[in-house]
N, C-alpha and C. Protein backbone atom coordinates (compact mmCIF):
# COMPACT_ATOMS: atom_id res chain seq x y z
N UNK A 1 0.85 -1.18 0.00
CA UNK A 1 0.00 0.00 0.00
C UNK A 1 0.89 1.24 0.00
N UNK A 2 0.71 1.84 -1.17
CA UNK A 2 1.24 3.12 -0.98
C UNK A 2 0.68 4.38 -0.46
N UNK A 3 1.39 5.54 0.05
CA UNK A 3 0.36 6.62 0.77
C UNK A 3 1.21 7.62 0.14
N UNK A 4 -0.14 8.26 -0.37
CA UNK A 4 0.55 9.98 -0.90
C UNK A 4 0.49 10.87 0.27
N UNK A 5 0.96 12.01 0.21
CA UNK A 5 1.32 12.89 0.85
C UNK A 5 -0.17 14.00 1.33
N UNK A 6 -0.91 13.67 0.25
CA UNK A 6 -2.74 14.31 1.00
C UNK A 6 -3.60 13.20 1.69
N UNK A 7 -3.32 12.33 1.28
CA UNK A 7 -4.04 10.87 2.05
C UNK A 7 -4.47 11.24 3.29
N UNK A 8 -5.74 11.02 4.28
CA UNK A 8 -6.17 10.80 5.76
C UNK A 8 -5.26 10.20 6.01
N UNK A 9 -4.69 10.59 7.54
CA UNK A 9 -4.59 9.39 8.38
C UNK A 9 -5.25 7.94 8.79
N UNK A 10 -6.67 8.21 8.34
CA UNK A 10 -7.37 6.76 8.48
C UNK A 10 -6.24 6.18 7.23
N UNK A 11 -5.97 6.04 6.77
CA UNK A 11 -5.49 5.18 5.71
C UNK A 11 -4.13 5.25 6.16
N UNK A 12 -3.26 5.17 7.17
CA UNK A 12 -2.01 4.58 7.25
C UNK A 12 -2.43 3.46 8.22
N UNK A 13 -2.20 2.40 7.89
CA UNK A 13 -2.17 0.93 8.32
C UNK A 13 -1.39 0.47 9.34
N UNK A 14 -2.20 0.07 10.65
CA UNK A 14 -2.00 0.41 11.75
C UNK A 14 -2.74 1.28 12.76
N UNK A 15 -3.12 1.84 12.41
CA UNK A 15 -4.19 3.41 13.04
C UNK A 15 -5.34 2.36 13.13
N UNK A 16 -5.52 2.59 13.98
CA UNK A 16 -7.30 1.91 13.87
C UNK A 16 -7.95 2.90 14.33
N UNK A 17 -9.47 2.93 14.33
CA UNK A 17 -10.34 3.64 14.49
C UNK A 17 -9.98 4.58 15.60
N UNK A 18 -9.84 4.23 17.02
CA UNK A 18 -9.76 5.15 17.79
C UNK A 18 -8.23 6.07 17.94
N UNK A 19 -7.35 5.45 17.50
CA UNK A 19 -5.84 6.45 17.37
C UNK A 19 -6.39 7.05 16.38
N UNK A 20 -6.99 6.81 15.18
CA UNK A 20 -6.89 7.63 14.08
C UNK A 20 -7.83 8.57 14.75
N UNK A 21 -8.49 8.84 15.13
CA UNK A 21 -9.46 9.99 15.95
C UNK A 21 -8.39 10.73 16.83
N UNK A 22 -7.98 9.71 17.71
CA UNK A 22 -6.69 10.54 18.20
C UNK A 22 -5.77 11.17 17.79
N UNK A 23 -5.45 10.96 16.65
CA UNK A 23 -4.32 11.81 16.06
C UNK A 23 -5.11 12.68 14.89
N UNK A 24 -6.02 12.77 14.60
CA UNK A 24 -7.05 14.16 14.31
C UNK A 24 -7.28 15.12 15.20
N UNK A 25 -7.82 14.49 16.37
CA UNK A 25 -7.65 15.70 17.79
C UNK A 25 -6.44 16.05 17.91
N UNK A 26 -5.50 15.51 17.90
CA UNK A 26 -3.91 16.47 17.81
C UNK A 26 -3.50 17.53 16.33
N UNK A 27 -4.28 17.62 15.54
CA UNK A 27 -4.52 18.38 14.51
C UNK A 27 -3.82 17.64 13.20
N UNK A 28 -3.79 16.15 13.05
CA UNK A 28 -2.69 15.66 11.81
C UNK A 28 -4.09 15.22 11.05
N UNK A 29 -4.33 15.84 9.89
CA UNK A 29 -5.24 15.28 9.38
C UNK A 29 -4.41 14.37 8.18
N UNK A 30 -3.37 14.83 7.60
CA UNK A 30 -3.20 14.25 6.19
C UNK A 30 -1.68 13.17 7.15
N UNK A 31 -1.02 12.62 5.68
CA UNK A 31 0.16 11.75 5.87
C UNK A 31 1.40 12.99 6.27
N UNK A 32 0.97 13.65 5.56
CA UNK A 32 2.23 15.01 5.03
C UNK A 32 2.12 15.41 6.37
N UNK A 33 1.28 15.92 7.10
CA UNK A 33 1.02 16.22 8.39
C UNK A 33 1.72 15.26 9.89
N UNK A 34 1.74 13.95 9.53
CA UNK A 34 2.50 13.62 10.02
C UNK A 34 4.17 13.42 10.03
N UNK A 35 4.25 13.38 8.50
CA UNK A 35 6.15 13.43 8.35
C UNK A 35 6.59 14.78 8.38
N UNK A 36 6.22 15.81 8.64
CA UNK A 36 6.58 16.76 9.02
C UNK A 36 6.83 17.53 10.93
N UNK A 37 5.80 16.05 11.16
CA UNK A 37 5.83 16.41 13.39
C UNK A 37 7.54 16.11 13.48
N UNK A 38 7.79 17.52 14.08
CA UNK A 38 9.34 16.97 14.43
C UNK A 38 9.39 16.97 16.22
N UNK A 39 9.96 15.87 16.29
CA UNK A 39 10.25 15.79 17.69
C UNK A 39 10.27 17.30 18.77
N UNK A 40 9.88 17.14 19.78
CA UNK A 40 10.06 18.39 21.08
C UNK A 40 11.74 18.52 21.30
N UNK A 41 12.22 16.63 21.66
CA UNK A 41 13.35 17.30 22.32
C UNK A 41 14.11 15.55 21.80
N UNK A 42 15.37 15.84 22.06
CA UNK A 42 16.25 14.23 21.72
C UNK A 42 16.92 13.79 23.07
N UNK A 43 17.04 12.58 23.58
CA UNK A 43 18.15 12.35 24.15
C UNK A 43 19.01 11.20 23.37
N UNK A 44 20.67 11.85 23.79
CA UNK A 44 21.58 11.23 23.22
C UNK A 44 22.14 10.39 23.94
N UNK A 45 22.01 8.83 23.45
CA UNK A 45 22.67 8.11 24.35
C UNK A 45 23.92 7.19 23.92
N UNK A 46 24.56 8.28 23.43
CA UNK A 46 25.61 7.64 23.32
C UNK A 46 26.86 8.01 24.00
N UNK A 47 26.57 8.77 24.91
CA UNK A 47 27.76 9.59 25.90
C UNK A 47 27.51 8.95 27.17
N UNK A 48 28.45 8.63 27.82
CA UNK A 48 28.34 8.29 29.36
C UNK A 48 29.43 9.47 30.25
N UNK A 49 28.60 10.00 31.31
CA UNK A 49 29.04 11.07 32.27
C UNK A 49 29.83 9.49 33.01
N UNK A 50 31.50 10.22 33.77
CA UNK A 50 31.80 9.66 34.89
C UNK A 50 30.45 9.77 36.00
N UNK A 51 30.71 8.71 36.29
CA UNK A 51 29.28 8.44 37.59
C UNK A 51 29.90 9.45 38.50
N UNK A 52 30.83 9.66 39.23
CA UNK A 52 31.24 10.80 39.84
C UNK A 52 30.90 12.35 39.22
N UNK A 53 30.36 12.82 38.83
CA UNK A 53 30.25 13.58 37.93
C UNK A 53 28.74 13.70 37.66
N UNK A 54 27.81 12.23 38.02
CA UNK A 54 26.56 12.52 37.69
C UNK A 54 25.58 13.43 38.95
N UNK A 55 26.31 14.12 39.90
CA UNK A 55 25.45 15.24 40.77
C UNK A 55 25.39 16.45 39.70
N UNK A 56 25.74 16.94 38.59
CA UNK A 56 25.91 17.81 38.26
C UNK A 56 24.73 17.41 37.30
N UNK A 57 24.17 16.40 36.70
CA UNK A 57 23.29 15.85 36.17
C UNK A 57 21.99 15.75 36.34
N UNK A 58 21.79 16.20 37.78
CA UNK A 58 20.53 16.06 38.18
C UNK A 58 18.98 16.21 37.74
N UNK A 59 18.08 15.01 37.26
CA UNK A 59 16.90 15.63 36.71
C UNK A 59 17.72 15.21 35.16
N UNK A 60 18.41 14.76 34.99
CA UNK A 60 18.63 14.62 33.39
C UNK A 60 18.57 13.20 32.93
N UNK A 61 18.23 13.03 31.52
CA UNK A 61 18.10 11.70 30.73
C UNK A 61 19.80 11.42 30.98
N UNK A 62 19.99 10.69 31.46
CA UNK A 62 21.75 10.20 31.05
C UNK A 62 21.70 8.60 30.66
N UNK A 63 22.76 8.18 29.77
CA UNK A 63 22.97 6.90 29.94
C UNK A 63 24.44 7.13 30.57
N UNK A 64 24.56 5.54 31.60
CA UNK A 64 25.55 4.91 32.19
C UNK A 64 26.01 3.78 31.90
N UNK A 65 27.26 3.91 31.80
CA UNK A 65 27.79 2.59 31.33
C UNK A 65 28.88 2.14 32.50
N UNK A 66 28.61 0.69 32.92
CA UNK A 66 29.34 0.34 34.00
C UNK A 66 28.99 -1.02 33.91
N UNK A 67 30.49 -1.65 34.99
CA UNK A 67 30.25 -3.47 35.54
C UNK A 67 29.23 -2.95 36.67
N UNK A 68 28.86 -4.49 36.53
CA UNK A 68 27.70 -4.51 37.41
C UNK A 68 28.31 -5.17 38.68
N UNK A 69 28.05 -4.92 39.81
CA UNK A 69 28.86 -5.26 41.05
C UNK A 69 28.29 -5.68 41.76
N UNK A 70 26.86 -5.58 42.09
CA UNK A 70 26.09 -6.53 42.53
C UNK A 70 24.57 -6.53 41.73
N UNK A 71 23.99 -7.62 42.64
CA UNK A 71 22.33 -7.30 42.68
C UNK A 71 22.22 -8.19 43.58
N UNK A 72 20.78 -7.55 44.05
CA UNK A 72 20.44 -8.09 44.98
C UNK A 72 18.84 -7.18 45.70
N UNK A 73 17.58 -8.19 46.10
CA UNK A 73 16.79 -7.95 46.69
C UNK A 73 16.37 -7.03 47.84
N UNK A 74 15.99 -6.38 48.49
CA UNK A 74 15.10 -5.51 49.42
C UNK A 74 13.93 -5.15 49.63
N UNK A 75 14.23 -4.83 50.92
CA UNK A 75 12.83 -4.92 51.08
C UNK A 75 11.85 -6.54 51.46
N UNK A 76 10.85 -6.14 51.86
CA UNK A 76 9.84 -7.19 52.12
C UNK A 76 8.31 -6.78 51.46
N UNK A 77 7.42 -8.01 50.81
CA UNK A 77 6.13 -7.78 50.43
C UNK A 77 6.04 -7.04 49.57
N UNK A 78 5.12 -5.76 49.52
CA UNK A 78 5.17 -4.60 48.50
C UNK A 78 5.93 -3.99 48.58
N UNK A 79 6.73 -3.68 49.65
CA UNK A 79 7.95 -2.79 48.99
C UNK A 79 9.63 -3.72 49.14
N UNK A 80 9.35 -4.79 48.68
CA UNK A 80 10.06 -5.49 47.65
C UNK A 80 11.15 -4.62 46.33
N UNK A 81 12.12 -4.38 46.13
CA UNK A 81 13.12 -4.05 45.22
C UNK A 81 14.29 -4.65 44.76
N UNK A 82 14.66 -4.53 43.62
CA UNK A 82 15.71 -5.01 43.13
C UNK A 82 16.70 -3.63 43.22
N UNK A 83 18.04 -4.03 43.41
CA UNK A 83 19.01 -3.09 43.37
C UNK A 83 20.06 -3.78 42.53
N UNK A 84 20.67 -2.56 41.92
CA UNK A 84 21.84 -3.22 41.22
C UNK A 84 22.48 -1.96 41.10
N UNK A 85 23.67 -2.16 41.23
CA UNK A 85 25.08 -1.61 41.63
C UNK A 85 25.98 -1.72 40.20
N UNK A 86 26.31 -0.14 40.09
CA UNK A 86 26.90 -0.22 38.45
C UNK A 86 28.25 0.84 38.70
N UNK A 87 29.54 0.28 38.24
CA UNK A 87 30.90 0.75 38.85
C UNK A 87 31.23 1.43 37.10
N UNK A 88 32.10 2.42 37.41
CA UNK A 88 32.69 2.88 36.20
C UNK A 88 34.01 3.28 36.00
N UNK A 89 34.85 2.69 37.82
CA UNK A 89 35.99 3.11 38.17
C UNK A 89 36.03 3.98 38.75
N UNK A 90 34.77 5.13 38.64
CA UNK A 90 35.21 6.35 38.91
C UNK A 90 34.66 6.66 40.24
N UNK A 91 33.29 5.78 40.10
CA UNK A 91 32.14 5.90 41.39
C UNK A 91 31.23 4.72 41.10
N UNK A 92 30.32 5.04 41.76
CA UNK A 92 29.03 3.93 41.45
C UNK A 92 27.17 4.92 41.74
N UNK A 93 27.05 4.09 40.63
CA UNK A 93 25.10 4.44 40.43
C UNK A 93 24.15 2.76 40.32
N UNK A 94 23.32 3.26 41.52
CA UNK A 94 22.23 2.50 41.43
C UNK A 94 21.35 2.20 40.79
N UNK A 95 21.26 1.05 40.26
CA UNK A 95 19.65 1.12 39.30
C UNK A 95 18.77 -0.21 40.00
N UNK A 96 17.49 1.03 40.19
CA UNK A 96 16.42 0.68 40.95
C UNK A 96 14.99 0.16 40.34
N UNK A 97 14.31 -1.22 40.66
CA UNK A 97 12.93 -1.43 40.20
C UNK A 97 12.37 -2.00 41.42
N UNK A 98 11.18 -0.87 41.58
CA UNK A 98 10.25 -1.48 42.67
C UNK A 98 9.24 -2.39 42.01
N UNK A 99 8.59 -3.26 42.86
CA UNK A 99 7.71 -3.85 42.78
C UNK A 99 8.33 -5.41 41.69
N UNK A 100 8.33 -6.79 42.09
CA UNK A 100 8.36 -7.78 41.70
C UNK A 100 8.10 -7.92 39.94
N UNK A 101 6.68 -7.33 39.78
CA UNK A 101 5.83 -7.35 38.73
C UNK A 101 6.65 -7.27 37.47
N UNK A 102 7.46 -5.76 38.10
CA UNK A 102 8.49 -4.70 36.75
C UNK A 102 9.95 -5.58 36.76
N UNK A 103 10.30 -6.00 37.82
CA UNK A 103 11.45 -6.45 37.51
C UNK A 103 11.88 -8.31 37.23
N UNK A 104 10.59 -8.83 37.58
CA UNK A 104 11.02 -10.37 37.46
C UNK A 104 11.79 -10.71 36.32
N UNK A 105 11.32 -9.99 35.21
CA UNK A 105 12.01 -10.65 33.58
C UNK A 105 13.52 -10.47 33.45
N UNK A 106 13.78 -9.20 34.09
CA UNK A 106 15.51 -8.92 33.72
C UNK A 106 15.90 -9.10 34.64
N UNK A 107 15.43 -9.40 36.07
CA UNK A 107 16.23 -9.72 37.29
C UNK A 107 17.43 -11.07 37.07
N UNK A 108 17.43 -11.85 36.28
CA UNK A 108 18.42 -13.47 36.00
C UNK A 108 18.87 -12.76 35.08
N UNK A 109 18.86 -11.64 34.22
CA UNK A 109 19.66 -11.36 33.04
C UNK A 109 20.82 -10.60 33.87
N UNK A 110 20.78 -9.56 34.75
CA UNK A 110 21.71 -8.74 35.27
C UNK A 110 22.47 -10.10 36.34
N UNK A 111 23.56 -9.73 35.53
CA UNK A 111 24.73 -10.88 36.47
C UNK A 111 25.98 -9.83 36.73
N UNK A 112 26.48 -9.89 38.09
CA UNK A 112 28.27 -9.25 38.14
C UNK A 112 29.15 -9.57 37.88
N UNK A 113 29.43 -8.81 36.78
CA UNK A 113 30.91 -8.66 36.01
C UNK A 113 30.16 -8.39 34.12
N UNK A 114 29.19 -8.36 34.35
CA UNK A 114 28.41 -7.91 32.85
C UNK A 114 28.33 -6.30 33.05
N UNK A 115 29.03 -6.03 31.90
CA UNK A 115 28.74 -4.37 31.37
C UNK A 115 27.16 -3.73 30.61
N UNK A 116 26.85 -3.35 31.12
CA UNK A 116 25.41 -2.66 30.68
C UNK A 116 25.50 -0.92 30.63
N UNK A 117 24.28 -0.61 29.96
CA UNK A 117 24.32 1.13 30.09
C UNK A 117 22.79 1.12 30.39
N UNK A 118 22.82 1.88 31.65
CA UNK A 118 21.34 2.10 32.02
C UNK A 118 20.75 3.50 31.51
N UNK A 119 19.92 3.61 30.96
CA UNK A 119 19.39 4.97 30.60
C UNK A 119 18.22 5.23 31.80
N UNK A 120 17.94 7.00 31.76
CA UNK A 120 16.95 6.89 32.55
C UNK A 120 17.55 8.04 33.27
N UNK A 121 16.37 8.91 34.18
CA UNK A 121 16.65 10.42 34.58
C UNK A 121 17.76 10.22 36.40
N UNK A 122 18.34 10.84 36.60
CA UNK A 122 19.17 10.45 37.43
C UNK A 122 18.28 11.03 38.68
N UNK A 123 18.65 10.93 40.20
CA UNK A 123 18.45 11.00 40.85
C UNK A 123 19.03 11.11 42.32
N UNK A 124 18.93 11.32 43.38
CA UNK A 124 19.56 10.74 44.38
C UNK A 124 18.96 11.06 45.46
N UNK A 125 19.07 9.65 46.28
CA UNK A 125 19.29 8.96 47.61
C UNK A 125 19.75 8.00 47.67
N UNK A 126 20.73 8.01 48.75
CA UNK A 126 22.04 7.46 49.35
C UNK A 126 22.61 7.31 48.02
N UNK A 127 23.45 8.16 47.46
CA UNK A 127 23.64 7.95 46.25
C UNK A 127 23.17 8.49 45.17
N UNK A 128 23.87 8.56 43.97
CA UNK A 128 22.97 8.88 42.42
C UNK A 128 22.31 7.51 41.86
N UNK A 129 20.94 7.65 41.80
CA UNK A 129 20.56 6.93 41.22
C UNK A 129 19.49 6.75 39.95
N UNK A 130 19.31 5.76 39.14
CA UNK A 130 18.47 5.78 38.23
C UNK A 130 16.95 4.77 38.60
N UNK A 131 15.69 4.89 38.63
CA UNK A 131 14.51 4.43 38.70
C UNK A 131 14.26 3.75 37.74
N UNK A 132 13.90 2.42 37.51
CA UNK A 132 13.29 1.86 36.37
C UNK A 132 14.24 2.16 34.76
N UNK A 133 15.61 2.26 35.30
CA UNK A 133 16.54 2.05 33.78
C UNK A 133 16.26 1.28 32.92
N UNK A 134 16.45 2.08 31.85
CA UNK A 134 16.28 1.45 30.16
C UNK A 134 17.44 0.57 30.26
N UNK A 135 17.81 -0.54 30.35
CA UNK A 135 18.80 -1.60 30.02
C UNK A 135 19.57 -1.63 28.83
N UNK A 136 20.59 -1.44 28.58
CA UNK A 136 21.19 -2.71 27.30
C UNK A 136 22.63 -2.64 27.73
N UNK A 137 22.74 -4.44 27.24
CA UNK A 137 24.09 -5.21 27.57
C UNK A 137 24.51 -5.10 26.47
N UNK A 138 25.54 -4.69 27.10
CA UNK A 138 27.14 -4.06 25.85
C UNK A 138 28.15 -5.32 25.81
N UNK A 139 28.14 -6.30 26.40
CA UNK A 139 29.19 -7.41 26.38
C UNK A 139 29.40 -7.77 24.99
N UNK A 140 30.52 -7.55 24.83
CA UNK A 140 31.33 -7.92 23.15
C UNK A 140 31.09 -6.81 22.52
N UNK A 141 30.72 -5.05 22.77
CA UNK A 141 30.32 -4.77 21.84
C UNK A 141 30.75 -3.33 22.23
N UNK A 142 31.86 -2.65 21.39
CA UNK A 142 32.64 -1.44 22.12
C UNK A 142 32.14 -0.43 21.33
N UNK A 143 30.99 -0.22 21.12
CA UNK A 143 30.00 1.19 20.25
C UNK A 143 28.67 1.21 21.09
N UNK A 144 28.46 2.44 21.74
CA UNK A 144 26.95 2.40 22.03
C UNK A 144 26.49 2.60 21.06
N UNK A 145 27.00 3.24 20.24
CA UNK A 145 25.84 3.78 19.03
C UNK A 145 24.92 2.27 18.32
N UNK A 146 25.21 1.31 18.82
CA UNK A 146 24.52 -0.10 18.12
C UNK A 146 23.55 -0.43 18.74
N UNK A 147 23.65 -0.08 19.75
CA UNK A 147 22.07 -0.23 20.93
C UNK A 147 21.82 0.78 21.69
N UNK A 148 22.38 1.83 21.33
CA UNK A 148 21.46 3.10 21.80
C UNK A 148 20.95 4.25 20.81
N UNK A 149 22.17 5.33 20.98
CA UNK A 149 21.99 5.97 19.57
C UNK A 149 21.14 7.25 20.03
N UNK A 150 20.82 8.20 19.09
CA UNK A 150 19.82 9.25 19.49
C UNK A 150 18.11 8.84 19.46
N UNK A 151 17.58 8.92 20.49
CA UNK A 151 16.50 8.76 20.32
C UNK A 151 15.23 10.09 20.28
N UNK A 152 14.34 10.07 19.68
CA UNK A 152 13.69 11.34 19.26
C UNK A 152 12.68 11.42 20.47
């Protein structure tokens, strides 16, 4: 299926009835209307701040790249958490998932001595830390730009 450039949005494939209403209330009536929405804002994740260095970061999208030095459980019942501990030589940042639910799937994937880059807005207590990090394992693979990259 091809789409010209005056075409409705009902006619890009995928849209079903109620997004395509939705993205009329946001004012895109044609195709052209949509390849022209340019993003608000980018984050780039292909830079890693020394973790020492990430107080100056505060409130920002960063990715981190570090060994992982531990993990390990906290907490009891609902407030249950996973912690994991990410070294960069320089310092260390936490990456945090509450609740069982969010973290069961990648909890057996994060092992210590595996390199990962956590994305995700920084933070701190006891520590700089990241909430619910975007994951990806870098093992064998010396370019973020292959699993991260700019995202819009």
């Amino acid at each position: 299926m091809n789409l010209k450039w005056n075409d409705p949005v009902d006619e890009v494939r995928g849209l079903g009835p109620k997004r395509s209403e939705f993205v009329k209330s946001m004012g895109f009536a044609t195709v052209g209307d949509l390849l022209l929405r340019a993003p608000l804002r980018f984050i780039d994740r292909r830079k890693s701040p020394p973790f020492n260095d990430l107080i100056n970061h505060q409130k920002e999208e960063v990715t981190a790249i570090g060994k992982i030095e531990s993990v390990g459980e906290k907490g009891y019942g609902r407030k249950k958490r996973l912690t994991v501990i990410l070294s960069d030589g320089n310092g260390y940042l936490q990456g945090i998932w509450f609740q069982q639910k969010f973290y069961r799937f990648i909890k057996d994937k994060l092992k210590p001595g595996h390199t990962v880059a956590f994305s995700g807005k920084v933070g701190f207590f006891d520590g700089p830390q990241i909430t619910h990090p975007q994951v990806a394992f870098l093992e064998g693979q010396s370019d973020l730009n292959t699993t991260a990259g700019m995202i819009p």
